[in-house]
PDB file of N, CA and C in Angstrom:
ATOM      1  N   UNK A   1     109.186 115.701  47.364  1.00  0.00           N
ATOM      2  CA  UNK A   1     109.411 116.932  48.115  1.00  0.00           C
ATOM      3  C   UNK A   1     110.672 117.592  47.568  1.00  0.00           C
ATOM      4  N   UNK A   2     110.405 118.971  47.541  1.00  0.00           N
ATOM      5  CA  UNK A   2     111.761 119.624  46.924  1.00  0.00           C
ATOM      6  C   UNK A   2     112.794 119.651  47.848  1.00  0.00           C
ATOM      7  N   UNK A   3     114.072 119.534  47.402  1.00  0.00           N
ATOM      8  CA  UNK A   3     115.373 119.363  47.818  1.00  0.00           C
ATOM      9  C   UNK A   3     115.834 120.297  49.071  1.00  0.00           C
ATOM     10  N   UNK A   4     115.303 121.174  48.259  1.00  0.00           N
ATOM     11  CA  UNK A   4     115.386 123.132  49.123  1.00  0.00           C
ATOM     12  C   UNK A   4     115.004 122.532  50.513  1.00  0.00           C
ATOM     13  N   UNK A   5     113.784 122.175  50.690  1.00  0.00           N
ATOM     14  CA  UNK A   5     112.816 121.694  51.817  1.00  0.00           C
ATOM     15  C   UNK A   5     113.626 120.823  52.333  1.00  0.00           C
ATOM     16  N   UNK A   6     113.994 119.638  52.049  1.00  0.00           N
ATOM     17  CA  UNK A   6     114.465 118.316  52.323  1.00  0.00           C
ATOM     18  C   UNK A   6     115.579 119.192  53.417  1.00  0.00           C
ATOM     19  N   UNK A   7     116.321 120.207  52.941  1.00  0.00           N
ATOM     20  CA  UNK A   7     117.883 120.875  53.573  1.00  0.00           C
ATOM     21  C   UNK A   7     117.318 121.164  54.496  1.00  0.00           C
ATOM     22  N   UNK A   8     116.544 122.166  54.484  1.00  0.00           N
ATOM     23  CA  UNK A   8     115.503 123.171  55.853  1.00  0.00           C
ATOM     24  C   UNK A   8     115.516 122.322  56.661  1.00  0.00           C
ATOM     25  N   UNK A   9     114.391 120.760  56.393  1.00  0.00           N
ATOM     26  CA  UNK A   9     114.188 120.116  57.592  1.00  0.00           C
ATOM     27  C   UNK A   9     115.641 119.783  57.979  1.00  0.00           C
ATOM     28  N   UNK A  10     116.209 118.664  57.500  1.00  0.00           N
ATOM     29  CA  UNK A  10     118.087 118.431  58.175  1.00  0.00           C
ATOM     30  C   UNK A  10     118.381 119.730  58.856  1.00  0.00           C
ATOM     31  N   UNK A  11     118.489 120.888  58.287  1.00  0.00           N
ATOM     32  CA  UNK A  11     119.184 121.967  59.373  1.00  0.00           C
ATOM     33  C   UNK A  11     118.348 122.141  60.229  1.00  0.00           C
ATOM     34  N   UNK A  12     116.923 122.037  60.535  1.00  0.00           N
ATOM     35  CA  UNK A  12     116.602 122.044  62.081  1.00  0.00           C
ATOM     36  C   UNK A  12     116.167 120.817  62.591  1.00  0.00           C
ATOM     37  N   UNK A  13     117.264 120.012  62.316  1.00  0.00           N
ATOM     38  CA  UNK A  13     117.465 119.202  63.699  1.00  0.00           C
ATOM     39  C   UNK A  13     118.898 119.388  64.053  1.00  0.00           C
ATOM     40  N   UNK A  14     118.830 119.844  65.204  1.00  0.00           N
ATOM     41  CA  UNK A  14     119.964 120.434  65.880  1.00  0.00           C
ATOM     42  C   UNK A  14     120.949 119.413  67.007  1.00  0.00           C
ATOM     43  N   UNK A  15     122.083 119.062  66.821  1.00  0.00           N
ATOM     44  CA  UNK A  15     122.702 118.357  67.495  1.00  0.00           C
ATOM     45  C   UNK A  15     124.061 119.027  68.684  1.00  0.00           C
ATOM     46  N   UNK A  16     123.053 118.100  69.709  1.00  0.00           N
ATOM     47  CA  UNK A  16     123.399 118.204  70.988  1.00  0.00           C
ATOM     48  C   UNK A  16     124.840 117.462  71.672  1.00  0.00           C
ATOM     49  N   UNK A  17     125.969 117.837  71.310  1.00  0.00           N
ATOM     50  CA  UNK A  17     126.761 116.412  71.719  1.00  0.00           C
ATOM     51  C   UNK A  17     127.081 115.999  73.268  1.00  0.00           C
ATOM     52  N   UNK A  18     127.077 114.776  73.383  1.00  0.00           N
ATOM     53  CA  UNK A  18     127.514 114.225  74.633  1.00  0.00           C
ATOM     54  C   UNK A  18     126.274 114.441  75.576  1.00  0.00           C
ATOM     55  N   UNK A  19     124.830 114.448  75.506  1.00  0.00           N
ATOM     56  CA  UNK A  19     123.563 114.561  75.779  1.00  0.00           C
ATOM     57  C   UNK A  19     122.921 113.243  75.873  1.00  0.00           C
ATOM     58  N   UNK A  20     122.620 112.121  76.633  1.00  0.00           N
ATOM     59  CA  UNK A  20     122.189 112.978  78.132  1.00  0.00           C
ATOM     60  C   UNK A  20     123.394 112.197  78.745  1.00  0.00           C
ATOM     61  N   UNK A  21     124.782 111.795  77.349  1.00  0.00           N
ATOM     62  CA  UNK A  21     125.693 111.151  78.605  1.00  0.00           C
ATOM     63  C   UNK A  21     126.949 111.452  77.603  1.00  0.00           C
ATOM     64  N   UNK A  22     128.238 111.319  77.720  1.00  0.00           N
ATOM     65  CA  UNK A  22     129.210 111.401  77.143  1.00  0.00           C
ATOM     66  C   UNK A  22     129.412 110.350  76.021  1.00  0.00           C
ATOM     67  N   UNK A  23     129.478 110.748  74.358  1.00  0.00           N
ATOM     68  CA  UNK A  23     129.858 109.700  73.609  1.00  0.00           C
ATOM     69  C   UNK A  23     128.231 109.955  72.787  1.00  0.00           C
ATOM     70  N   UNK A  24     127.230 110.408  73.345  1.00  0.00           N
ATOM     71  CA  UNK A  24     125.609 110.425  72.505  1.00  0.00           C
ATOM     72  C   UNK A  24     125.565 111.446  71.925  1.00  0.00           C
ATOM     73  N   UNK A  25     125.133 111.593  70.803  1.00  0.00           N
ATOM     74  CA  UNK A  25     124.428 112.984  69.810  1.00  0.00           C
ATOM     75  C   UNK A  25     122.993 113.140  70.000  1.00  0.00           C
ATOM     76  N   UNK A  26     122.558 113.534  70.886  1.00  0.00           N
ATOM     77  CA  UNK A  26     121.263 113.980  70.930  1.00  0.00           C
ATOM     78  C   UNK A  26     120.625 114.821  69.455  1.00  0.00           C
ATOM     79  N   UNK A  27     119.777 114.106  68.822  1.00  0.00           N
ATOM     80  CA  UNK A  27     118.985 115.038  68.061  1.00  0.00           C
ATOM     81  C   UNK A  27     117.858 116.063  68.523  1.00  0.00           C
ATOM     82  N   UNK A  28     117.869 117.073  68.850  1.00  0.00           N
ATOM     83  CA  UNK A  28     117.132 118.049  69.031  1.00  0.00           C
ATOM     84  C   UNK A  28     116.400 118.165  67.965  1.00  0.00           C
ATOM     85  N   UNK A  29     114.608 117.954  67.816  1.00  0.00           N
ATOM     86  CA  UNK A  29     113.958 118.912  67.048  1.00  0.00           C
ATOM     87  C   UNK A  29     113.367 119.579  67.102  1.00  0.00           C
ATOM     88  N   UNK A  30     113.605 120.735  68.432  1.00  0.00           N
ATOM     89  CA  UNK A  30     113.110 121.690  68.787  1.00  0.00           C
ATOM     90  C   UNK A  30     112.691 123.073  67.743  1.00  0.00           C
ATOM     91  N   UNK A  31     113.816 123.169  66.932  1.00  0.00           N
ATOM     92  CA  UNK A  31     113.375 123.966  65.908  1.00  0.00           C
ATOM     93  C   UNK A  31     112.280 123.776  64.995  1.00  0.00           C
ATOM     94  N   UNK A  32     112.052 122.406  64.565  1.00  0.00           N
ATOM     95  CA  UNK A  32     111.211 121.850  63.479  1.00  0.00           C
ATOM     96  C   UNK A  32     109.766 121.892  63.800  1.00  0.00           C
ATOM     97  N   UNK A  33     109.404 121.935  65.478  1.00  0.00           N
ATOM     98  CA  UNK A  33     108.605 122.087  66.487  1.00  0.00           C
ATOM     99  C   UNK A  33     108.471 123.496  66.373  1.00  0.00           C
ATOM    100  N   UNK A  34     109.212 124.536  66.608  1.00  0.00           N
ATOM    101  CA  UNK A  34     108.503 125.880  66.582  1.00  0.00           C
ATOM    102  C   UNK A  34     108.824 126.550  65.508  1.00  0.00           C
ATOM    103  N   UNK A  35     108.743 125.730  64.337  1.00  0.00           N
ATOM    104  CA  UNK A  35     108.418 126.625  63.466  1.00  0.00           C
ATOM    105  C   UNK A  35     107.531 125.818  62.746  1.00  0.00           C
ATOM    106  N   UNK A  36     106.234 126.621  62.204  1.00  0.00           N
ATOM    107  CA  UNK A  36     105.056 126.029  61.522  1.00  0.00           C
ATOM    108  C   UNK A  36     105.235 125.701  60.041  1.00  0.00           C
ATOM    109  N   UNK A  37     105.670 126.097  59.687  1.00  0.00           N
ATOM    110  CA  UNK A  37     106.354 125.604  57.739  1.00  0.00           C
ATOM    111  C   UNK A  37     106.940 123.942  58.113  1.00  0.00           C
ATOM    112  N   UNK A  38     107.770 124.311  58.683  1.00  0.00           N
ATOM    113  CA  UNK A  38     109.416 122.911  59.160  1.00  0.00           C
ATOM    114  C   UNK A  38     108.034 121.973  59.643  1.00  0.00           C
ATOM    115  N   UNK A  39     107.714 122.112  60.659  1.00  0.00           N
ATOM    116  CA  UNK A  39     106.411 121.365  60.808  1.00  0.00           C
ATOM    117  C   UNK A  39     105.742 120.451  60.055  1.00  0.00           C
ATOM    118  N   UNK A  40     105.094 121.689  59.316  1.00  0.00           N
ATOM    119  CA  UNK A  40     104.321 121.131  58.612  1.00  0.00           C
ATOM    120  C   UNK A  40     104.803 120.093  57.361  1.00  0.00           C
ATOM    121  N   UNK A  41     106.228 120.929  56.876  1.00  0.00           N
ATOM    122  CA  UNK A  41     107.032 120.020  55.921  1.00  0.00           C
ATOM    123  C   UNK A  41     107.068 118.725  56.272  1.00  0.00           C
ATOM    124  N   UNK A  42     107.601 118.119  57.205  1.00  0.00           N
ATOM    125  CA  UNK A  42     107.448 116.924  57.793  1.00  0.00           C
ATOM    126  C   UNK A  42     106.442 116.303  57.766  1.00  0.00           C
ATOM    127  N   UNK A  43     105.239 116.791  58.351  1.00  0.00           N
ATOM    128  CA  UNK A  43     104.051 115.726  57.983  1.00  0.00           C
ATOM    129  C   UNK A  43     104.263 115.676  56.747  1.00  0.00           C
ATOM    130  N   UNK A  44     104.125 116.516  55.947  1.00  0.00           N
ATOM    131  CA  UNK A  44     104.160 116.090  54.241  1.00  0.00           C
ATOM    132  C   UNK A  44     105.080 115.199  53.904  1.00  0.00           C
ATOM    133  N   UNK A  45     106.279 115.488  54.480  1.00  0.00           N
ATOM    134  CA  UNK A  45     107.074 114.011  54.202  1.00  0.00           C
ATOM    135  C   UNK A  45     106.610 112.624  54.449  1.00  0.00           C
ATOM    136  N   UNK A  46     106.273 112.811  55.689  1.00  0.00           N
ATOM    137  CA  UNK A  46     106.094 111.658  56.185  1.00  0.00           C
ATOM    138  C   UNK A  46     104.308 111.000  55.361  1.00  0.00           C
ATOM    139  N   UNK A  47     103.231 111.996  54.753  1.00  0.00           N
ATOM    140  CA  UNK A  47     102.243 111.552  54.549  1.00  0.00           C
ATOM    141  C   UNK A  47     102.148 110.999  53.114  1.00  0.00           C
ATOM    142  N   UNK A  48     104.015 111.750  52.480  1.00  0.00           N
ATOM    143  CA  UNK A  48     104.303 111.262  51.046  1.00  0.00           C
ATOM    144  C   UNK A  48     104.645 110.041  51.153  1.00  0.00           C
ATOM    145  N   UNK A  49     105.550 109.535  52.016  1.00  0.00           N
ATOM    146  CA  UNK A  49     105.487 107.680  51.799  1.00  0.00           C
ATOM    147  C   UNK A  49     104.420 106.974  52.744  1.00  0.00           C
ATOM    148  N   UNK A  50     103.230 107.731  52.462  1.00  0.00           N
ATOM    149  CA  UNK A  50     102.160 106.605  53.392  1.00  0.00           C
ATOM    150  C   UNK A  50     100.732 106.933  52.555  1.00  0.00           C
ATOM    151  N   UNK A  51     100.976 108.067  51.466  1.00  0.00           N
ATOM    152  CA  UNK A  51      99.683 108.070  50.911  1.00  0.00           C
ATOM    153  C   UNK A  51      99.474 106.814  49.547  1.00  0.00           C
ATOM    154  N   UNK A  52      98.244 106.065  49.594  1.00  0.00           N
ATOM    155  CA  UNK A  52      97.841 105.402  48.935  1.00  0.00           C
ATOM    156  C   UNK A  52      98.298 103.850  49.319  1.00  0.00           C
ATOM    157  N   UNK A  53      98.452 103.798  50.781  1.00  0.00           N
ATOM    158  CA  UNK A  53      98.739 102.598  51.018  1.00  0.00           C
ATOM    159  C   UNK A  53      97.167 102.213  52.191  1.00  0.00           C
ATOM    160  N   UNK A  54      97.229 101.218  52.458  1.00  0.00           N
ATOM    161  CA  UNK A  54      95.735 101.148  53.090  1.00  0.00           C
ATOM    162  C   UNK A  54      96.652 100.897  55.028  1.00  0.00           C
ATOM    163  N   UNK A  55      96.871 102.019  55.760  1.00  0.00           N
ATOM    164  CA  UNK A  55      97.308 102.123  56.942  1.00  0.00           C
ATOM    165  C   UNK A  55      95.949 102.150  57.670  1.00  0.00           C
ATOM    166  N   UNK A  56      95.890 101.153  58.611  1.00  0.00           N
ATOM    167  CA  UNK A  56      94.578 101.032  59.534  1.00  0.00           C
ATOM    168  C   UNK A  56      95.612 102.044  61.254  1.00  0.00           C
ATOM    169  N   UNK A  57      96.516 102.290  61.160  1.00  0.00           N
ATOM    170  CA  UNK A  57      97.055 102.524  62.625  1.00  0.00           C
ATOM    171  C   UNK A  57      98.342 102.937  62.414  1.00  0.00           C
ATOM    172  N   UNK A  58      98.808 104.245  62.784  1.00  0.00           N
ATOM    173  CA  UNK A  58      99.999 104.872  62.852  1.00  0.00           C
ATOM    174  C   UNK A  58     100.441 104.441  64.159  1.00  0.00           C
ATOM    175  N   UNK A  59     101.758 103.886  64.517  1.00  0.00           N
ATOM    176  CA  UNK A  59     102.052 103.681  65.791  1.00  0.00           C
ATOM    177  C   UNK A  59     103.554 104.947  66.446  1.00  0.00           C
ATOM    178  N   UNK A  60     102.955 105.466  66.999  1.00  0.00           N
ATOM    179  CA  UNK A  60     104.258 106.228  67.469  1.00  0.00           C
ATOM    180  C   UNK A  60     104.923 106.271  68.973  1.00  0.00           C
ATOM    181  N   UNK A  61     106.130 106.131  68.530  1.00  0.00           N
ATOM    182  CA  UNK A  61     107.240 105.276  69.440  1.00  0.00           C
ATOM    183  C   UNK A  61     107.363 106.510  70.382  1.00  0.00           C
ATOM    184  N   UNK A  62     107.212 106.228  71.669  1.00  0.00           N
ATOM    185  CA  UNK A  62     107.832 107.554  72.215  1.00  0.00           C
ATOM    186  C   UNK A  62     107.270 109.231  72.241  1.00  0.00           C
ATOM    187  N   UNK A  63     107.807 109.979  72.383  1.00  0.00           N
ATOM    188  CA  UNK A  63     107.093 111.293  72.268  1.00  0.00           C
ATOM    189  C   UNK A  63     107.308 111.810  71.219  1.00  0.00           C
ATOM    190  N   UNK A  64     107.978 111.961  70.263  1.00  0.00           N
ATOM    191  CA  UNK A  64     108.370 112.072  69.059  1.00  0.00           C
ATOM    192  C   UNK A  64     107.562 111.729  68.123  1.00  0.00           C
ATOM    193  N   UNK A  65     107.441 110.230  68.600  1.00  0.00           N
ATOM    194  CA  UNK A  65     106.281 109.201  67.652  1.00  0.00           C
ATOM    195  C   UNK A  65     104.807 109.728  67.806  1.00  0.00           C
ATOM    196  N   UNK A  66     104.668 110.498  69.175  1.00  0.00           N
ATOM    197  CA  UNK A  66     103.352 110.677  69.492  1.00  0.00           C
ATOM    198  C   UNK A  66     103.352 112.296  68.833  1.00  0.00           C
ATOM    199  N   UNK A  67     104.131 112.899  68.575  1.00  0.00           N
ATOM    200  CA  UNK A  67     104.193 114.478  68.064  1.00  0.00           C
ATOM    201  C   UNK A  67     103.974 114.024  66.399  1.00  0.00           C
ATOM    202  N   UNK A  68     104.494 113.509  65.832  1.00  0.00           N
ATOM    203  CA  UNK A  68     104.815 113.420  64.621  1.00  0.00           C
ATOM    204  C   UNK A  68     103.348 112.059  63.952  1.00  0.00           C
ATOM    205  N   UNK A  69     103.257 111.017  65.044  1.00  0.00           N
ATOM    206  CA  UNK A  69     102.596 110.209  63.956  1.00  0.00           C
ATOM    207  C   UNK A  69     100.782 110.807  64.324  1.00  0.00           C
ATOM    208  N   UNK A  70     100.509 111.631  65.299  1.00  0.00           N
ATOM    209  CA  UNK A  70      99.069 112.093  65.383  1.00  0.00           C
ATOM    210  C   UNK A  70      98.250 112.781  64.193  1.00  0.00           C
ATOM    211  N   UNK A  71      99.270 113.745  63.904  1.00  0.00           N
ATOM    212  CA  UNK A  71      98.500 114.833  62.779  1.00  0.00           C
ATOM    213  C   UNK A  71      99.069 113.786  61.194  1.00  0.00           C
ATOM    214  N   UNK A  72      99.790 112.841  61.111  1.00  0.00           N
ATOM    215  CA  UNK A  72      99.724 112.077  60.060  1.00  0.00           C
ATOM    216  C   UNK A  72      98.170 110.808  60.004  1.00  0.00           C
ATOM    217  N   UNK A  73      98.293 109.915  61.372  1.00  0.00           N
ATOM    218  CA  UNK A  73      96.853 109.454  61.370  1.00  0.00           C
ATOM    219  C   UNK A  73      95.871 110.347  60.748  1.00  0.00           C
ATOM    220  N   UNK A  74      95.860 111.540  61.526  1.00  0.00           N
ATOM    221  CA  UNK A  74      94.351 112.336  61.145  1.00  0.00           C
ATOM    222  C   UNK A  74      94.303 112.529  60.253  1.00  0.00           C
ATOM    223  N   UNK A  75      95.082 113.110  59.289  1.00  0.00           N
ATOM    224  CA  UNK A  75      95.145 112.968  57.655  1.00  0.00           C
ATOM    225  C   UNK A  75      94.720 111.875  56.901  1.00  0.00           C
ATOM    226  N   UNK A  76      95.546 110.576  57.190  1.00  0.00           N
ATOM    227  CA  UNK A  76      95.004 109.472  56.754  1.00  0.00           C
ATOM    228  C   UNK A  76      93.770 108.840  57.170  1.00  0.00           C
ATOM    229  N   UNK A  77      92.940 109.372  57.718  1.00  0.00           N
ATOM    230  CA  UNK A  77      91.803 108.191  57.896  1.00  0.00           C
ATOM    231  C   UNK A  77      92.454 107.963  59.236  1.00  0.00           C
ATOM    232  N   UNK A  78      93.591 107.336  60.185  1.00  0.00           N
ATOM    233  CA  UNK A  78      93.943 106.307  60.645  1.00  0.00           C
ATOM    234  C   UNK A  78      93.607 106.365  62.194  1.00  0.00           C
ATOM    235  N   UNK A  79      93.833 105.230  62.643  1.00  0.00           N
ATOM    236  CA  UNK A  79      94.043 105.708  64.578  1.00  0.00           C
ATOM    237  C   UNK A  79      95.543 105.449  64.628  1.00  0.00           C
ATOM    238  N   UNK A  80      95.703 105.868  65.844  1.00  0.00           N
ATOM    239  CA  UNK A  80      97.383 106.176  66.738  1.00  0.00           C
ATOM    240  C   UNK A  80      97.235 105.432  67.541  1.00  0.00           C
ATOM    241  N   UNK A  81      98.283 104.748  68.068  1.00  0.00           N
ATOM    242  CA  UNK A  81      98.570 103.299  68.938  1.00  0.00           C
ATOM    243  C   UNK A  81     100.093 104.128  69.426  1.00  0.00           C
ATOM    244  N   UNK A  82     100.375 104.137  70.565  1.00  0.00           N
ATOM    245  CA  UNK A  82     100.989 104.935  71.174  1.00  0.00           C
ATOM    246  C   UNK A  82     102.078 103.523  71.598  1.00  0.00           C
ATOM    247  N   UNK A  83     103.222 103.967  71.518  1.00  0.00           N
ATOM    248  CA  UNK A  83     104.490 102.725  72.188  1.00  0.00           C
ATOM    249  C   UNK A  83     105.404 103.429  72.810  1.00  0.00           C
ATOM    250  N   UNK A  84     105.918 102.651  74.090  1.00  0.00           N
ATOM    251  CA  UNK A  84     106.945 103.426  74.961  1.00  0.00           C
ATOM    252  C   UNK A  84     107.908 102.661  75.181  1.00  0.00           C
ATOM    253  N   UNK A  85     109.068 103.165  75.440  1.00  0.00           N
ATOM    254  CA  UNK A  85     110.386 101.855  75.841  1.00  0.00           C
ATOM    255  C   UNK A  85     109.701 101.019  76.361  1.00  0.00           C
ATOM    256  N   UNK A  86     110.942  99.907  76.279  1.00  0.00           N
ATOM    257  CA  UNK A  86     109.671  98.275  76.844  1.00  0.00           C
ATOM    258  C   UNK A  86     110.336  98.565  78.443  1.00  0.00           C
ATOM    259  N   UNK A  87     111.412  99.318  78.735  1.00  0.00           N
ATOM    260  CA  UNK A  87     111.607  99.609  80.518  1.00  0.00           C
ATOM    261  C   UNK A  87     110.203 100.673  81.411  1.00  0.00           C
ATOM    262  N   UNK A  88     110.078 101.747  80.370  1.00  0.00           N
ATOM    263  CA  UNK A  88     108.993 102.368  80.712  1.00  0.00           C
ATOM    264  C   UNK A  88     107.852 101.522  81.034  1.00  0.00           C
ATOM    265  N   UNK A  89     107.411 100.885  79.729  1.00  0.00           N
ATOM    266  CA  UNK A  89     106.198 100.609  79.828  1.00  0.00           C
ATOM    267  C   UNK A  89     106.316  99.052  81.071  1.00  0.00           C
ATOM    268  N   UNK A  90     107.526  98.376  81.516  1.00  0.00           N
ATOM    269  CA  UNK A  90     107.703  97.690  82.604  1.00  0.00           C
ATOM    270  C   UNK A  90     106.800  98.633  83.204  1.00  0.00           C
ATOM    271  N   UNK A  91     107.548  99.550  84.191  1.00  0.00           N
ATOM    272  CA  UNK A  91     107.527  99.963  85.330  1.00  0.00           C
ATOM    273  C   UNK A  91     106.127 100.431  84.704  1.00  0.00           C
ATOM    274  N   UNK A  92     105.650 101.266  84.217  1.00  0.00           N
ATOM    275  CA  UNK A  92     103.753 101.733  84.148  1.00  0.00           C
ATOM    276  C   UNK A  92     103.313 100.212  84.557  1.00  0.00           C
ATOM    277  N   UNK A  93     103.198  99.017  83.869  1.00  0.00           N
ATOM    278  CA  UNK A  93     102.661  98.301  84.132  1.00  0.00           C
ATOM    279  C   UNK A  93     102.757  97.971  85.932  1.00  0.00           C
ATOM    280  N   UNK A  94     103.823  97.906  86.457  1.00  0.00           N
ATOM    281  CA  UNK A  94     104.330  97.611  87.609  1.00  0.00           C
ATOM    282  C   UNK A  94     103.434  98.373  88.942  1.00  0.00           C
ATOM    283  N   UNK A  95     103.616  99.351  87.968  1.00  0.00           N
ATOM    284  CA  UNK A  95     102.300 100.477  89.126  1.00  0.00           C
ATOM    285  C   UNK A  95     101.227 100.119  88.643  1.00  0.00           C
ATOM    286  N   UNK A  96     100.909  99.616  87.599  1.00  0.00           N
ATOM    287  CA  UNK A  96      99.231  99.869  87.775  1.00  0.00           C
ATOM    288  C   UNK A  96      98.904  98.868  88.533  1.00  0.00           C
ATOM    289  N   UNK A  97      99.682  97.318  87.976  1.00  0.00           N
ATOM    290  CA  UNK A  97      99.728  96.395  89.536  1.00  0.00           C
ATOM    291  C   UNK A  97      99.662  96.836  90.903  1.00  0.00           C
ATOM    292  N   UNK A  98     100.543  97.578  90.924  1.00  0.00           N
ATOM    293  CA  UNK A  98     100.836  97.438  92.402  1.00  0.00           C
ATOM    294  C   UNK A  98      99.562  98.279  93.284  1.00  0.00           C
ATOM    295  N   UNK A  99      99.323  99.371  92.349  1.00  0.00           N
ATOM    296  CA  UNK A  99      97.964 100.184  92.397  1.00  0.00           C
ATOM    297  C   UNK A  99      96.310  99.340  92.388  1.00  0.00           C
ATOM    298  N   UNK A 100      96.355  98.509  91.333  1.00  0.00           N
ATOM    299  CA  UNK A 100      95.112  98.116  91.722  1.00  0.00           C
ATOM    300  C   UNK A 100      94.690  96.372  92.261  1.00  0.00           C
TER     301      UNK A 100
END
């Protein structure tokens, strides 16, 4: 990927300081999100170190993971396996217990 590109994406991720507590840098990639080039650059990044490897399952961490690793699966052939903090996915489990 050209260099030019490589900059674009780094400048839109936008940092948030002291988010969502004092002392954290929140990465924002709200920009990279509404704009369709920045976007799309990214999958290409990301489909440049995964093409020609035999990936049965993109797993994406979080919402991020689920924005970013979907439209890379579909490219590859692959399925998406979705992962959430292991506190989240506690408590989901906790309700579905307690629910059924």
């Amino acid at each position: 990927m050209a260099s030019a590109t490589l900059e674009k994406l780094r400048a839109g991720v936008r940092d948030v300081p002291d988010f969502p507590k004092k002392g954290i840098v929140f990465k924002d990639i709200t920009p990279i999100l509404s704009d369709p080039a920045l976007f799309h650059a990214s999958i290409d990044l990301f489909l440049e170190r995964c093409r020609g490897k035999k990936i049965d399952k993109i797993v994406g961490i979080d919402a991020r993971g689920f924005l970013f690793g979907t439209p890379v699966a579909d490219e590859l052939g692959s399925g998406v396996v979705r992962s959430r903090d292991v506190v989240n996915l506690l408590e989901e489990t906790d309700i579905v217990r307690d629910a059924g």
